[in-house]
Each structure stands twice: as C-alpha cells, then as structure tokens.
PDB file of N, CA and C in Angstrom:
ATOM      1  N   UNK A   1      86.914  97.265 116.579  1.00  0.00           N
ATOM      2  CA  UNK A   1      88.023  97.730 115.776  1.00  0.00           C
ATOM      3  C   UNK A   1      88.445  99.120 116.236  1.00  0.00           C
ATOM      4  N   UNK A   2      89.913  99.025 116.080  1.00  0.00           N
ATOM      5  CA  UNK A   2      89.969 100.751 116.705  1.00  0.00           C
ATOM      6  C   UNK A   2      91.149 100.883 115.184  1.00  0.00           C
ATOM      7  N   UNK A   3      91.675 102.637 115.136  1.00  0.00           N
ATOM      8  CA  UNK A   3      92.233 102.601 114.075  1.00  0.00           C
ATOM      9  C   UNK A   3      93.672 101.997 114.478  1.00  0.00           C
ATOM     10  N   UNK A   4      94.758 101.967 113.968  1.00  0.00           N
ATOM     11  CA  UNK A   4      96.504 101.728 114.695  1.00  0.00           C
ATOM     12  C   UNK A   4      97.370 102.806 113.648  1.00  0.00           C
ATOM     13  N   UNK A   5      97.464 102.736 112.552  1.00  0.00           N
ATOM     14  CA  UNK A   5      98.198 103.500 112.187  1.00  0.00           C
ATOM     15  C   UNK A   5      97.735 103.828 110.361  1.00  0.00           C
ATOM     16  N   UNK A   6      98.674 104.394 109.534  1.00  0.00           N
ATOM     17  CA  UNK A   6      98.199 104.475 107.803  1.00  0.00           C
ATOM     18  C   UNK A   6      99.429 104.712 107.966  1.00  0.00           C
ATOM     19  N   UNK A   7      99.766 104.385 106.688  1.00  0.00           N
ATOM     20  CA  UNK A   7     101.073 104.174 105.815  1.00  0.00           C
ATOM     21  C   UNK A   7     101.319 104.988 104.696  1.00  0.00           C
ATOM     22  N   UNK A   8     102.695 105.467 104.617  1.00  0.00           N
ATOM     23  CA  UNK A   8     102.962 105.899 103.468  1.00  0.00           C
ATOM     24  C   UNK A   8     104.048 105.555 102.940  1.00  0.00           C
ATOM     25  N   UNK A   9     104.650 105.734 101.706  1.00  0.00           N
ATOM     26  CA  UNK A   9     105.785 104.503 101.070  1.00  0.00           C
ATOM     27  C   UNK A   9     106.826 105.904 100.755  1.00  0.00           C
ATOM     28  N   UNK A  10     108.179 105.874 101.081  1.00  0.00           N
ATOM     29  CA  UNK A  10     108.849 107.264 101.013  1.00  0.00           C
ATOM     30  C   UNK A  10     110.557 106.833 100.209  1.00  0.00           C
ATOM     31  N   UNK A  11     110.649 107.617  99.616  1.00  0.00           N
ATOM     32  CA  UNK A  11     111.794 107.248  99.000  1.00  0.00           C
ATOM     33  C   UNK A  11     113.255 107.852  99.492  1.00  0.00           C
ATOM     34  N   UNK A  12     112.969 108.638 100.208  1.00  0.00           N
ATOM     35  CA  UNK A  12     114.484 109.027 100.809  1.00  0.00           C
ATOM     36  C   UNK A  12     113.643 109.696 102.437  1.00  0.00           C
ATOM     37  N   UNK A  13     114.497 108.547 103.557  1.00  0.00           N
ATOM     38  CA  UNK A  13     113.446 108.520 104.694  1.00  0.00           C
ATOM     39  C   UNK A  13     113.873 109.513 105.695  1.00  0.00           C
ATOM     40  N   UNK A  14     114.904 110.757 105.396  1.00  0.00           N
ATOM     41  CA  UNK A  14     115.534 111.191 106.089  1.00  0.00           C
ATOM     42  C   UNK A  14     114.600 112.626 105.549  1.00  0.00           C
ATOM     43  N   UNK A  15     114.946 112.416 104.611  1.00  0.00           N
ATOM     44  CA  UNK A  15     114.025 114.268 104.409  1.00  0.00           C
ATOM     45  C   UNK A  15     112.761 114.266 104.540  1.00  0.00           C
ATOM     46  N   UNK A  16     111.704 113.020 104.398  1.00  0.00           N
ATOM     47  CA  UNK A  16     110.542 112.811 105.246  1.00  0.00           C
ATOM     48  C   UNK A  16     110.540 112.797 106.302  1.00  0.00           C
ATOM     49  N   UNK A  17     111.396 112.472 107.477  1.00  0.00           N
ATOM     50  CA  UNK A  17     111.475 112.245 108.685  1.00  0.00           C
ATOM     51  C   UNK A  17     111.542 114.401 109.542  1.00  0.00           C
ATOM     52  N   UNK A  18     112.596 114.931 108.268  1.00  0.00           N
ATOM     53  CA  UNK A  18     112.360 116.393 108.747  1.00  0.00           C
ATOM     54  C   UNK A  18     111.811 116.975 108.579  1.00  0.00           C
ATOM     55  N   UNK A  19     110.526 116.764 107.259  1.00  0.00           N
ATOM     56  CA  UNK A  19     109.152 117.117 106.531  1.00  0.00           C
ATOM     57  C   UNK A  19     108.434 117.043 107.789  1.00  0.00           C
ATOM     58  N   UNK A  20     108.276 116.074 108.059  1.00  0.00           N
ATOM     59  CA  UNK A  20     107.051 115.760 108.992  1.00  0.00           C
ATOM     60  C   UNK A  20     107.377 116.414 110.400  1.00  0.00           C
ATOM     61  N   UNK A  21     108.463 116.252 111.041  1.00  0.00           N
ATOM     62  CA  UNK A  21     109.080 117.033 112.289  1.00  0.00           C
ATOM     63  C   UNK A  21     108.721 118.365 111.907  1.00  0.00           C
ATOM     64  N   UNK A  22     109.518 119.017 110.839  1.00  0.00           N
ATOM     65  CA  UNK A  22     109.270 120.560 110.704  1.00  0.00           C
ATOM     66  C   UNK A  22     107.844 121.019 110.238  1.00  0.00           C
ATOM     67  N   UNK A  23     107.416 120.014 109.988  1.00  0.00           N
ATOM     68  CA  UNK A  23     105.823 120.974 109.017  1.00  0.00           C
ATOM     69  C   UNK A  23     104.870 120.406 110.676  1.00  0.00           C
ATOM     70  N   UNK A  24     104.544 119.492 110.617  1.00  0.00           N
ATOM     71  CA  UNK A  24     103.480 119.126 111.726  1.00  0.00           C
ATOM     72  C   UNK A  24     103.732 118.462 113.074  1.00  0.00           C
ATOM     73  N   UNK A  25     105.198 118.210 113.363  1.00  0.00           N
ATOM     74  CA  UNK A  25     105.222 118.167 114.674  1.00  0.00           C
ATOM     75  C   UNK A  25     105.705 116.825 115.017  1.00  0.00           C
ATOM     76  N   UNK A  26     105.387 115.972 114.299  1.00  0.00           N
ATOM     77  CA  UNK A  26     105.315 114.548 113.865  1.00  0.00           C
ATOM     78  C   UNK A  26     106.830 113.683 114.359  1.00  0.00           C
ATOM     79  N   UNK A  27     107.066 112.636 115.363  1.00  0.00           N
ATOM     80  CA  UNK A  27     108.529 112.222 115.783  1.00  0.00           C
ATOM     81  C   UNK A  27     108.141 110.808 115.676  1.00  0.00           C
ATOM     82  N   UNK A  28     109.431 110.597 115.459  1.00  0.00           N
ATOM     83  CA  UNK A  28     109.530 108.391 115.399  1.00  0.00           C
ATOM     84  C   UNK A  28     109.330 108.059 116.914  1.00  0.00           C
ATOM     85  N   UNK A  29     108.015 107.269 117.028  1.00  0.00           N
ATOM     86  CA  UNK A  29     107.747 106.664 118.283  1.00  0.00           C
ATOM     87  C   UNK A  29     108.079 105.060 118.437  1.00  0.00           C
ATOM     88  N   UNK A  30     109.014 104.188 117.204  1.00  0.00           N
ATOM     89  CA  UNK A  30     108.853 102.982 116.716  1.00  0.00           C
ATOM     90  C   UNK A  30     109.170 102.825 115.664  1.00  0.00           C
ATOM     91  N   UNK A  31     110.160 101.931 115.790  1.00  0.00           N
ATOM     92  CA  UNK A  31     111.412 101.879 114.429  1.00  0.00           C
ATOM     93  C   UNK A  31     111.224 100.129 114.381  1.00  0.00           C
ATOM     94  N   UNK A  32     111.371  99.694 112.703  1.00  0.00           N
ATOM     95  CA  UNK A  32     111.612  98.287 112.477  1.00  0.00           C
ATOM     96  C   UNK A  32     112.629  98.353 111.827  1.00  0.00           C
ATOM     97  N   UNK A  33     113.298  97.623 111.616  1.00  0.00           N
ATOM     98  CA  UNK A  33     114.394  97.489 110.192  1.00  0.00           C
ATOM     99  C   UNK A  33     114.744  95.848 110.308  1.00  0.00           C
ATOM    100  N   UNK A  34     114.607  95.778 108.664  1.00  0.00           N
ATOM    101  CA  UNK A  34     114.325  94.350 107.924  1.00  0.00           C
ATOM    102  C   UNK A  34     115.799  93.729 108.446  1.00  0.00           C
ATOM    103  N   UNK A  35     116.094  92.116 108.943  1.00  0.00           N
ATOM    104  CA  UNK A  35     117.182  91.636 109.195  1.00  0.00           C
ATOM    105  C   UNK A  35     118.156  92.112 108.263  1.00  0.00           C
ATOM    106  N   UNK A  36     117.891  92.204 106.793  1.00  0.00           N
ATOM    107  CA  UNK A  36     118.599  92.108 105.655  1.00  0.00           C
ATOM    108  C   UNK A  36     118.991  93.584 105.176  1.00  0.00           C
ATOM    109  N   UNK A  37     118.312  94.289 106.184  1.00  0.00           N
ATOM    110  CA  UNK A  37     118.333  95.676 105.554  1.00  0.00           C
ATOM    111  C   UNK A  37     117.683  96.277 104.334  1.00  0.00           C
ATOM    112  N   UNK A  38     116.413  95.492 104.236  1.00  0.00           N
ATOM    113  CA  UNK A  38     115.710  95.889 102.698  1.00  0.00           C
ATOM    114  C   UNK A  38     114.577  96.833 102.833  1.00  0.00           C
ATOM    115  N   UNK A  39     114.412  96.926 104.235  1.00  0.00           N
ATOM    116  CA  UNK A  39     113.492  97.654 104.865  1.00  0.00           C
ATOM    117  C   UNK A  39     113.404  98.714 105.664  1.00  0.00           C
ATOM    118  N   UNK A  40     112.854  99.667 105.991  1.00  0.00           N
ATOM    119  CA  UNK A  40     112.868 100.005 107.490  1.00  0.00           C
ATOM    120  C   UNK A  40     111.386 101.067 107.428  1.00  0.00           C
ATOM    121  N   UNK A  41     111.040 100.220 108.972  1.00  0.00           N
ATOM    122  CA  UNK A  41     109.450 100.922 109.003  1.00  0.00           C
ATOM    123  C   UNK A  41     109.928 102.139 109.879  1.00  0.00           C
ATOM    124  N   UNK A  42     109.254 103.341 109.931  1.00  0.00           N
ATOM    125  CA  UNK A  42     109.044 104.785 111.404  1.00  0.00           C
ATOM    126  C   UNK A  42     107.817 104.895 111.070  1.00  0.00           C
ATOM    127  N   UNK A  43     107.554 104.123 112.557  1.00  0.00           N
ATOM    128  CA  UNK A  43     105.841 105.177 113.104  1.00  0.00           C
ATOM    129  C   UNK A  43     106.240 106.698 113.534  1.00  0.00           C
ATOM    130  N   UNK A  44     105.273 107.578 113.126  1.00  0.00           N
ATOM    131  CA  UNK A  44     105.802 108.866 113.823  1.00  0.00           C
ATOM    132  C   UNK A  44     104.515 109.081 114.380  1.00  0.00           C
ATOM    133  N   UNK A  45     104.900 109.362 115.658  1.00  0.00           N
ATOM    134  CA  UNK A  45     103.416 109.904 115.949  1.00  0.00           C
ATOM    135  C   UNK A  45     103.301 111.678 117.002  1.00  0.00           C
ATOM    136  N   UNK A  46     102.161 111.930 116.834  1.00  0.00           N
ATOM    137  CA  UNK A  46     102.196 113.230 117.593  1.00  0.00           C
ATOM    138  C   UNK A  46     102.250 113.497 118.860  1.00  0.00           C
ATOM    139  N   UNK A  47     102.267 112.197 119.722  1.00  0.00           N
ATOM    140  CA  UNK A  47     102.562 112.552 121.173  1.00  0.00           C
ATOM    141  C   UNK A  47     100.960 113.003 121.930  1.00  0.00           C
ATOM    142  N   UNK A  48     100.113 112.899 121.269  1.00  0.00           N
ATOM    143  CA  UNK A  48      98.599 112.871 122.007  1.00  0.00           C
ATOM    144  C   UNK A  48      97.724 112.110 121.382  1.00  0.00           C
ATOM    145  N   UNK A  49      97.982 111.601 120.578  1.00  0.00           N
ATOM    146  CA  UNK A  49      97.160 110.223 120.424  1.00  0.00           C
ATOM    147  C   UNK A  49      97.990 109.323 120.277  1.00  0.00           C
ATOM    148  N   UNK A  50      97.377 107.688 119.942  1.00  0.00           N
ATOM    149  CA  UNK A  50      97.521 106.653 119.895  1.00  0.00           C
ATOM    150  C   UNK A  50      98.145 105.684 118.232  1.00  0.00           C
ATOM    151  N   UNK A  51      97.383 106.927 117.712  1.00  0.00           N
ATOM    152  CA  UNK A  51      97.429 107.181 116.333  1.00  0.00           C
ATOM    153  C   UNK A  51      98.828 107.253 115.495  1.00  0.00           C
ATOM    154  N   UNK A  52      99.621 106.293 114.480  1.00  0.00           N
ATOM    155  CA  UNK A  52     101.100 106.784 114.131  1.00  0.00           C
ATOM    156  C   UNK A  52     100.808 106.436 112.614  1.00  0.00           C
ATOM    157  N   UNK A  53     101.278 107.640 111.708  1.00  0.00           N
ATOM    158  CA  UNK A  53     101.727 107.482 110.410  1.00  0.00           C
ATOM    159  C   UNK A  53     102.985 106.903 110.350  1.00  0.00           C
ATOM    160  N   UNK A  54     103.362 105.172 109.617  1.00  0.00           N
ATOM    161  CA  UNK A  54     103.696 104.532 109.387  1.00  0.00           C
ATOM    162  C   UNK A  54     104.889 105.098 107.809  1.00  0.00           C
ATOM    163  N   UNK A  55     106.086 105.282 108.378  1.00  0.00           N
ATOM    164  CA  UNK A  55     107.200 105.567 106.922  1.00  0.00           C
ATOM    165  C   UNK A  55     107.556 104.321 106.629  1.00  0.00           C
ATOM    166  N   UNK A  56     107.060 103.838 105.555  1.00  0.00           N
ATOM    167  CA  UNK A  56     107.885 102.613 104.417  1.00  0.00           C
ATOM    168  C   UNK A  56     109.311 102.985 103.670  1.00  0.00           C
ATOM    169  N   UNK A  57     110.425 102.959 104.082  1.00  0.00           N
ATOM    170  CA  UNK A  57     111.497 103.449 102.805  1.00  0.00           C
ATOM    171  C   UNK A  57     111.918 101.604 102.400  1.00  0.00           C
ATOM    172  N   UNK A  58     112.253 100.968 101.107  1.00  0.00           N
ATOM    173  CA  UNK A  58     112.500 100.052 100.600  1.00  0.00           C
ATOM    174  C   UNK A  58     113.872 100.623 100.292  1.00  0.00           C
ATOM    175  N   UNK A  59     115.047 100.106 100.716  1.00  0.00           N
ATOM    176  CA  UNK A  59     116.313  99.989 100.296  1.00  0.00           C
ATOM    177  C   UNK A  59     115.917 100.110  98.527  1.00  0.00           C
ATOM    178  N   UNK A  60     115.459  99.177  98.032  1.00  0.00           N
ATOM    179  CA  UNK A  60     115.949  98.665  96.441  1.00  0.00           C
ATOM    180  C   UNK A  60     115.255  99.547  95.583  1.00  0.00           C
ATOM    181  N   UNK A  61     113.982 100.713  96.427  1.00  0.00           N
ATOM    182  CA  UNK A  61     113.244 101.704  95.497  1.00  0.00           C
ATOM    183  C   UNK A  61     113.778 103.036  95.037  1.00  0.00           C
ATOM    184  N   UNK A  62     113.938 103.000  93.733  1.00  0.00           N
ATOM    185  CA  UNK A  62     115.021 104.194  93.213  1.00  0.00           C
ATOM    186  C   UNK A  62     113.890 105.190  92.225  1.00  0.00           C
ATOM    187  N   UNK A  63     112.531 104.580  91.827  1.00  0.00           N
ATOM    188  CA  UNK A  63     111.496 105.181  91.154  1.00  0.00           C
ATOM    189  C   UNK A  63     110.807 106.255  92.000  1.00  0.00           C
ATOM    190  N   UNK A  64     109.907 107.688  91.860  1.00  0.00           N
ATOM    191  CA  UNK A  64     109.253 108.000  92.664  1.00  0.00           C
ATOM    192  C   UNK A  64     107.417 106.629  92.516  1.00  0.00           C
ATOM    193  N   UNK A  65     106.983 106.933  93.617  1.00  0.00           N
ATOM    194  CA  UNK A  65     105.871 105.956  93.944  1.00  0.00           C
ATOM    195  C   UNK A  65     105.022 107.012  93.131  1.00  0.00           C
ATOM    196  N   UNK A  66     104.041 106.059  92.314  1.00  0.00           N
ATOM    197  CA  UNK A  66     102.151 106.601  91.643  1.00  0.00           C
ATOM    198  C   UNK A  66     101.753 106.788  92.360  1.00  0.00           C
ATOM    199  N   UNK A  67     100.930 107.879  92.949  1.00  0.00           N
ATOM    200  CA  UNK A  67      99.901 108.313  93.260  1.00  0.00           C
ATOM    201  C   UNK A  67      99.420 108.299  93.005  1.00  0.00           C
ATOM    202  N   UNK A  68      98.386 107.987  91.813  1.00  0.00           N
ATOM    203  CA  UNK A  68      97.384 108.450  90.974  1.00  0.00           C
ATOM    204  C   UNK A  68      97.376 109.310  90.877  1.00  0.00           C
ATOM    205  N   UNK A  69      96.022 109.535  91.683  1.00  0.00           N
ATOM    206  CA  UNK A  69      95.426 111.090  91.057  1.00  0.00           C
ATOM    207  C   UNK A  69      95.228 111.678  92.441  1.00  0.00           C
ATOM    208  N   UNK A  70      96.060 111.145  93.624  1.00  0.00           N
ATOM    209  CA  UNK A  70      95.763 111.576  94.953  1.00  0.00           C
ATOM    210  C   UNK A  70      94.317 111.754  95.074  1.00  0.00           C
ATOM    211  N   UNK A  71      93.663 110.820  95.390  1.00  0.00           N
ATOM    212  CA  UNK A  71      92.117 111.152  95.770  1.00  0.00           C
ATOM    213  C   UNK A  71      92.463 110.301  97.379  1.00  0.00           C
ATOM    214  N   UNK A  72      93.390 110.694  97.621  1.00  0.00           N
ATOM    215  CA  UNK A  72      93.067 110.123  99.123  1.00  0.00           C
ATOM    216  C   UNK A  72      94.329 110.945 100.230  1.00  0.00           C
ATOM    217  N   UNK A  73      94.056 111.079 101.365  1.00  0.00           N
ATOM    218  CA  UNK A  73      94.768 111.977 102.126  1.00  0.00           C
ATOM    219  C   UNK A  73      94.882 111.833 103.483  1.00  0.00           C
ATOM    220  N   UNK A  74      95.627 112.132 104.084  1.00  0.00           N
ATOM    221  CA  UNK A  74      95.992 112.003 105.765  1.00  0.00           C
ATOM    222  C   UNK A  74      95.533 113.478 106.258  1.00  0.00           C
ATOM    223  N   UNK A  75      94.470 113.567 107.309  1.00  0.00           N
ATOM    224  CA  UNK A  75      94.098 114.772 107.995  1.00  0.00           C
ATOM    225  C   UNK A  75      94.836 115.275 109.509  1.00  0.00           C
ATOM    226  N   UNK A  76      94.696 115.794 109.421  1.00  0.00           N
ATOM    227  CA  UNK A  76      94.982 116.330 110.897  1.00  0.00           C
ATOM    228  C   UNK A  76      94.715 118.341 111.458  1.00  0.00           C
ATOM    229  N   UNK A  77      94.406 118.323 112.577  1.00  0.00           N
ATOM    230  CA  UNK A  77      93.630 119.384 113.412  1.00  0.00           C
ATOM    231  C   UNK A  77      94.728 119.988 113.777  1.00  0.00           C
ATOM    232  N   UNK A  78      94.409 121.221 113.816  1.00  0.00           N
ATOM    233  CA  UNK A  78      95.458 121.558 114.141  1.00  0.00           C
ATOM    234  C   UNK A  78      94.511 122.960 115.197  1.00  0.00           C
ATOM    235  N   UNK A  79      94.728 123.298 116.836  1.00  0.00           N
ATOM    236  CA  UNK A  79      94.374 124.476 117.373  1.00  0.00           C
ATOM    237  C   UNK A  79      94.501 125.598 116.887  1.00  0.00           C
ATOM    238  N   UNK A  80      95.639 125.761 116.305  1.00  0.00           N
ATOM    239  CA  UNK A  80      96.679 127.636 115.691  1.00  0.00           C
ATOM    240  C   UNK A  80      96.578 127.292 114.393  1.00  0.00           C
ATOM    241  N   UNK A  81      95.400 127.251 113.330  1.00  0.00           N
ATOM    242  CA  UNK A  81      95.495 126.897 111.919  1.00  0.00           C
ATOM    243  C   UNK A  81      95.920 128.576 111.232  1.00  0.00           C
ATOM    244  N   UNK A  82      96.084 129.493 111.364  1.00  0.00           N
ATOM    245  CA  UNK A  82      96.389 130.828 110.829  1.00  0.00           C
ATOM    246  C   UNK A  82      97.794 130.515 111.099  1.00  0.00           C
ATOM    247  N   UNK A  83      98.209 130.571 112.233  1.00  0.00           N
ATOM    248  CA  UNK A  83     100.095 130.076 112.755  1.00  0.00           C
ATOM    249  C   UNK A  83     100.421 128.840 111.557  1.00  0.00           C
ATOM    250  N   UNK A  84      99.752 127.865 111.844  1.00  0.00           N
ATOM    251  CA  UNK A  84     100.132 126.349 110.856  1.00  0.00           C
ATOM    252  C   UNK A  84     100.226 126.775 109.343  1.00  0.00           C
ATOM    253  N   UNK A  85      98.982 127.624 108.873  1.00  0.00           N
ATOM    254  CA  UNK A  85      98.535 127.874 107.559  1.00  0.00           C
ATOM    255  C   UNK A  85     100.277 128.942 107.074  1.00  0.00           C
ATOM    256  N   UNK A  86     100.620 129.855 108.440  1.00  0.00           N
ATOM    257  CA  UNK A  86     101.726 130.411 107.390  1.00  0.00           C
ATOM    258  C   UNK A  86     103.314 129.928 107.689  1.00  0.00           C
ATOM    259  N   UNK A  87     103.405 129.172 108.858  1.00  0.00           N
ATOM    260  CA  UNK A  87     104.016 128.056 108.693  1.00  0.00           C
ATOM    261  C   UNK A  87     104.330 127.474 107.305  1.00  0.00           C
ATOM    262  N   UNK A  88     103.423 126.620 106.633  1.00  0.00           N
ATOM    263  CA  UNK A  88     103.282 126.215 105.747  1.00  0.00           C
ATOM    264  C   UNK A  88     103.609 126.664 104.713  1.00  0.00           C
ATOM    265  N   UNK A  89     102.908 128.346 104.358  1.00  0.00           N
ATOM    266  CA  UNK A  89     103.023 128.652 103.334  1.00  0.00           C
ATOM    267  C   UNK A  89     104.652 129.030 102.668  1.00  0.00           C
ATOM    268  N   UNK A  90     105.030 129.202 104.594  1.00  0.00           N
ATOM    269  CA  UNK A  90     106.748 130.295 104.005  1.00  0.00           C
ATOM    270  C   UNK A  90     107.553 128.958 103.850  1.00  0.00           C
ATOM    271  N   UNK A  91     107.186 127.323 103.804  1.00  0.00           N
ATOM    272  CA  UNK A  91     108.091 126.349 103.396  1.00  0.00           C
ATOM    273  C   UNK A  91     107.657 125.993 102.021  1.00  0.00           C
ATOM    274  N   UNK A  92     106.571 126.544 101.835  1.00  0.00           N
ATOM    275  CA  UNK A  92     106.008 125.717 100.451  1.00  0.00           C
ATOM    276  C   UNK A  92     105.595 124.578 100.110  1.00  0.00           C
ATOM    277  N   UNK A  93     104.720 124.601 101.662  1.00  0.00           N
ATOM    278  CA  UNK A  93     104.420 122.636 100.937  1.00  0.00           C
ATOM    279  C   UNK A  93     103.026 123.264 100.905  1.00  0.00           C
ATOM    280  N   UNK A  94     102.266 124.427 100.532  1.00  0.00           N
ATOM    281  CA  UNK A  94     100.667 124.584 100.646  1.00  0.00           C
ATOM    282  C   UNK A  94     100.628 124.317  99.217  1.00  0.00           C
ATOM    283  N   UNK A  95      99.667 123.502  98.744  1.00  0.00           N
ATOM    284  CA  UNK A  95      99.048 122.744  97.560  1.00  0.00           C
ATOM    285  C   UNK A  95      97.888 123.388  96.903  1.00  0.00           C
ATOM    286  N   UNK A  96      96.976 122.986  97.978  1.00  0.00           N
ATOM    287  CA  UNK A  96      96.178 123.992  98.094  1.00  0.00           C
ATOM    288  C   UNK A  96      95.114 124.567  99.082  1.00  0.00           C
ATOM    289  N   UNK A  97      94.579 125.365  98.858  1.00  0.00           N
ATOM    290  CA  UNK A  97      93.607 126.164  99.671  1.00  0.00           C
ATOM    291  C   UNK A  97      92.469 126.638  98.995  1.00  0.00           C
ATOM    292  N   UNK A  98      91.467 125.369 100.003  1.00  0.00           N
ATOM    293  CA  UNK A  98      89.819 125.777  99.929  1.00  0.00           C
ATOM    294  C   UNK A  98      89.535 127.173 101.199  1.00  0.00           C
ATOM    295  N   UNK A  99      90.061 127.925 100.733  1.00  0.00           N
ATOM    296  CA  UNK A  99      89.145 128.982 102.035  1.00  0.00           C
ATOM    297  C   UNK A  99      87.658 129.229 101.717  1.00  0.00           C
ATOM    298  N   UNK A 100      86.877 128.534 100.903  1.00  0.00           N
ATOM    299  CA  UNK A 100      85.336 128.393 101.466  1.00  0.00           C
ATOM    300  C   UNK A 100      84.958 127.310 102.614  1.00  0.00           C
ATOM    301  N   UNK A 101      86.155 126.559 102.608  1.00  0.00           N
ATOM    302  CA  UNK A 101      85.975 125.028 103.760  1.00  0.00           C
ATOM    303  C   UNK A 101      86.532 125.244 104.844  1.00  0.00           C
ATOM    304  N   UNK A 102      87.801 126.350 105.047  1.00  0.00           N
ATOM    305  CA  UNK A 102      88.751 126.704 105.694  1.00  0.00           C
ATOM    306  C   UNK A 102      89.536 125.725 106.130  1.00  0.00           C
ATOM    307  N   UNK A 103      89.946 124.935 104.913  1.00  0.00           N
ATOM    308  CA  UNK A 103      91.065 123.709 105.225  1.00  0.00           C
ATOM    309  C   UNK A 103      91.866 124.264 104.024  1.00  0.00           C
ATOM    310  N   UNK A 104      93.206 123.601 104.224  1.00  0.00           N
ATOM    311  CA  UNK A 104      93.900 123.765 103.325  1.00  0.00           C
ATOM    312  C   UNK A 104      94.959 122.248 102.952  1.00  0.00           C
ATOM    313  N   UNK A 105      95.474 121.768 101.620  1.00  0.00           N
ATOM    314  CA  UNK A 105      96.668 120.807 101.791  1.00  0.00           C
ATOM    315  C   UNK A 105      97.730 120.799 101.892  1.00  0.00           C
ATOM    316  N   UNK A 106      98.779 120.343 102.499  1.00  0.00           N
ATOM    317  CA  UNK A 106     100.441 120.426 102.075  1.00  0.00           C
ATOM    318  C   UNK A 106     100.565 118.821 101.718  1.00  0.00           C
ATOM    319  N   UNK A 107     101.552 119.024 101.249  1.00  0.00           N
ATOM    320  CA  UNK A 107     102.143 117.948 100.191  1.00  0.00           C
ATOM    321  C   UNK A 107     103.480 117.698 100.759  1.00  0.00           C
ATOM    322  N   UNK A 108     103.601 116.250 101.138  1.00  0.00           N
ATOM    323  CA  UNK A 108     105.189 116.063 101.800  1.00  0.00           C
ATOM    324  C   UNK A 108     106.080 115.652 100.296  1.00  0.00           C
ATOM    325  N   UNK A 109     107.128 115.280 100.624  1.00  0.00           N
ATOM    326  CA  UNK A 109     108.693 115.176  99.934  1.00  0.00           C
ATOM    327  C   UNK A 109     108.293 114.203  98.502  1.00  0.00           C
ATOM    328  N   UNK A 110     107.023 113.258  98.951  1.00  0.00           N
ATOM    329  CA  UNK A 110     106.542 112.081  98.238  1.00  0.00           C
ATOM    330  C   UNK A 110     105.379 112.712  97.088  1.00  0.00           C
ATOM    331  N   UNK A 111     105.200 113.587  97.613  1.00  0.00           N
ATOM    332  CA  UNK A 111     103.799 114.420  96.819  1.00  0.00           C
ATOM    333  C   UNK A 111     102.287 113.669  97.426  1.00  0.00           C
ATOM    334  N   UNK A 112     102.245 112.921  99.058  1.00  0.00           N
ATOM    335  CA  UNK A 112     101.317 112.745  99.570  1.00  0.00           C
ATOM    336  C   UNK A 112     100.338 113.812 100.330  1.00  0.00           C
ATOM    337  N   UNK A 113      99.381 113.897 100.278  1.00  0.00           N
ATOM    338  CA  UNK A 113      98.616 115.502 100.162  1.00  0.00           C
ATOM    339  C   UNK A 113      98.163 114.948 101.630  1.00  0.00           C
ATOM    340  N   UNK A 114      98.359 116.139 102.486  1.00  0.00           N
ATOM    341  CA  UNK A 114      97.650 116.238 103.848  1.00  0.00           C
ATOM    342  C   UNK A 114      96.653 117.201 104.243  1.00  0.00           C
ATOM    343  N   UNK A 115      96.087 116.883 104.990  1.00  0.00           N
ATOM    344  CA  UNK A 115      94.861 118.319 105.146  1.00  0.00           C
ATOM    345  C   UNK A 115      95.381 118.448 106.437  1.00  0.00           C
ATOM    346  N   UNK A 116      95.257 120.156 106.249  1.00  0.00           N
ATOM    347  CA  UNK A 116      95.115 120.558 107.699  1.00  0.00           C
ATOM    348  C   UNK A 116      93.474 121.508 108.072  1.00  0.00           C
ATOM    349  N   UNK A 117      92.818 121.124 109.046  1.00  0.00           N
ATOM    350  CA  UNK A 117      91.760 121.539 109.424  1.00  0.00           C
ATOM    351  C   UNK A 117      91.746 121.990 110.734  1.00  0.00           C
ATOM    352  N   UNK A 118      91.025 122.889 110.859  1.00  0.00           N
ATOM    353  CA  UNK A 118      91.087 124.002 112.701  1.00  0.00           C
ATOM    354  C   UNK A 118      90.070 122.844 113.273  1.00  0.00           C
ATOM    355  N   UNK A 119      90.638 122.857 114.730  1.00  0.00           N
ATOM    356  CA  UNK A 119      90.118 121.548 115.540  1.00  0.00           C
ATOM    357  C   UNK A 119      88.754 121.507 115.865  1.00  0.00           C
ATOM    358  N   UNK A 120      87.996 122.999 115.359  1.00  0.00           N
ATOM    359  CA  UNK A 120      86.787 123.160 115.754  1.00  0.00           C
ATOM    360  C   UNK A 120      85.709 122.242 114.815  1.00  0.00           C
ATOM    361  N   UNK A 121      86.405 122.038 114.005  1.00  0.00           N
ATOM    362  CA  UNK A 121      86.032 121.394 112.876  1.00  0.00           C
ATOM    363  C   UNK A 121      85.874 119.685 112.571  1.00  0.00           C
ATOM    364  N   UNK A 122      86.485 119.322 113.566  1.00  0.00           N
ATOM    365  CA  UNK A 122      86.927 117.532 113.433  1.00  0.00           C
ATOM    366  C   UNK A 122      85.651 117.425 114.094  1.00  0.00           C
TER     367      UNK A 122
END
C-alpha cells in the first residue's frame, strides 16, 4: 500500500484554490468535473511529492460541512517554519500555537485545521 491522496469537501472552490496557493504553496496537478456538472474534483499537489490533497466542491452544497470537533488534520513540513509561521500569522489563518511542540495550525476557508511542522521534525 502506498498513500495517493486525502480529501477535503470545500464549499466555494475558488477561494480554497487561493488559500492553499497563498498559504502553502499548494497548485492543481489534476482536475475531474462530473459530466453533469455536479461535481468537480482538484488534486493540488506540492510539486515534490507524489502526494495530492484532493478539493471536493458539490455544485448543489450551499450548507458549511461538520467538522466535528476537528480531531483530525492534514500535516505538512515545512524547511523556513519562522518565514511560514509569520506568513501565516499576517493572513490569519494561525489557529493555533503549541510552541512547547514547535508546531503550529492554520485553518483553511472550510475551518479544516493543518499543521505545520519544521522538517527536522517529520
């Protein structure tokens, strides 16, 4: 088994698409769209791995999506985490910050929580 991609379900796929470009780097490597137009998948991926976060937008979804209680999250390494960390902070997607772990989360457009962690660390 190897991994292929994780998914997230997004309700307006255009300001996720510049979330993810502007905060982590993240570009559509692989586009689907449903015959009917009820669909449309974007892998985005980072251009050094193999690895693509999967955008779900559903034409007919007008609700924001449950999260629960977010107990679950998409990671990623980052080399320049002080650069990334204020990056982050001057857009406002930092959630939060464990600086005893020296990771911190941002939160995209959906309120899906990401970690960012220094690569020394993965």
């Amino acid at each position: 088994m190897k991994f292929a991609h994780f998914n997230f379900n997004v309700l307006d796929l255009e300001k996720s698409l510049k979330f993810y470009k502007d905060a982590l780097g993240l570009v559509p490597v692989r586009e689907k769209l449903a015959d009917d137009g009820s669909f449309k998948l974007v892998y985005l991926g980072d251009g050094k791995s193999d690895f693509t976060l999967e955008l779900t937008w559903l034409r007919d979804r007008t609700e924001p999506y449950n999260l629960g209680e977010c107990e679950f999250h998409l990671a990623l390494t980052t080399e320049n985490y002080d650069e990334a960390f204020k990056k982050h902070t001057e857009m406002n997607a930092v959630v939060y910050n464990n600086e005893s772990m020296g990771v911190y989360f941002i939160a995209d457009p959906d309120g899906y929580w990401i970690e960012i962690l220094p690569e020394k660390m993965r």
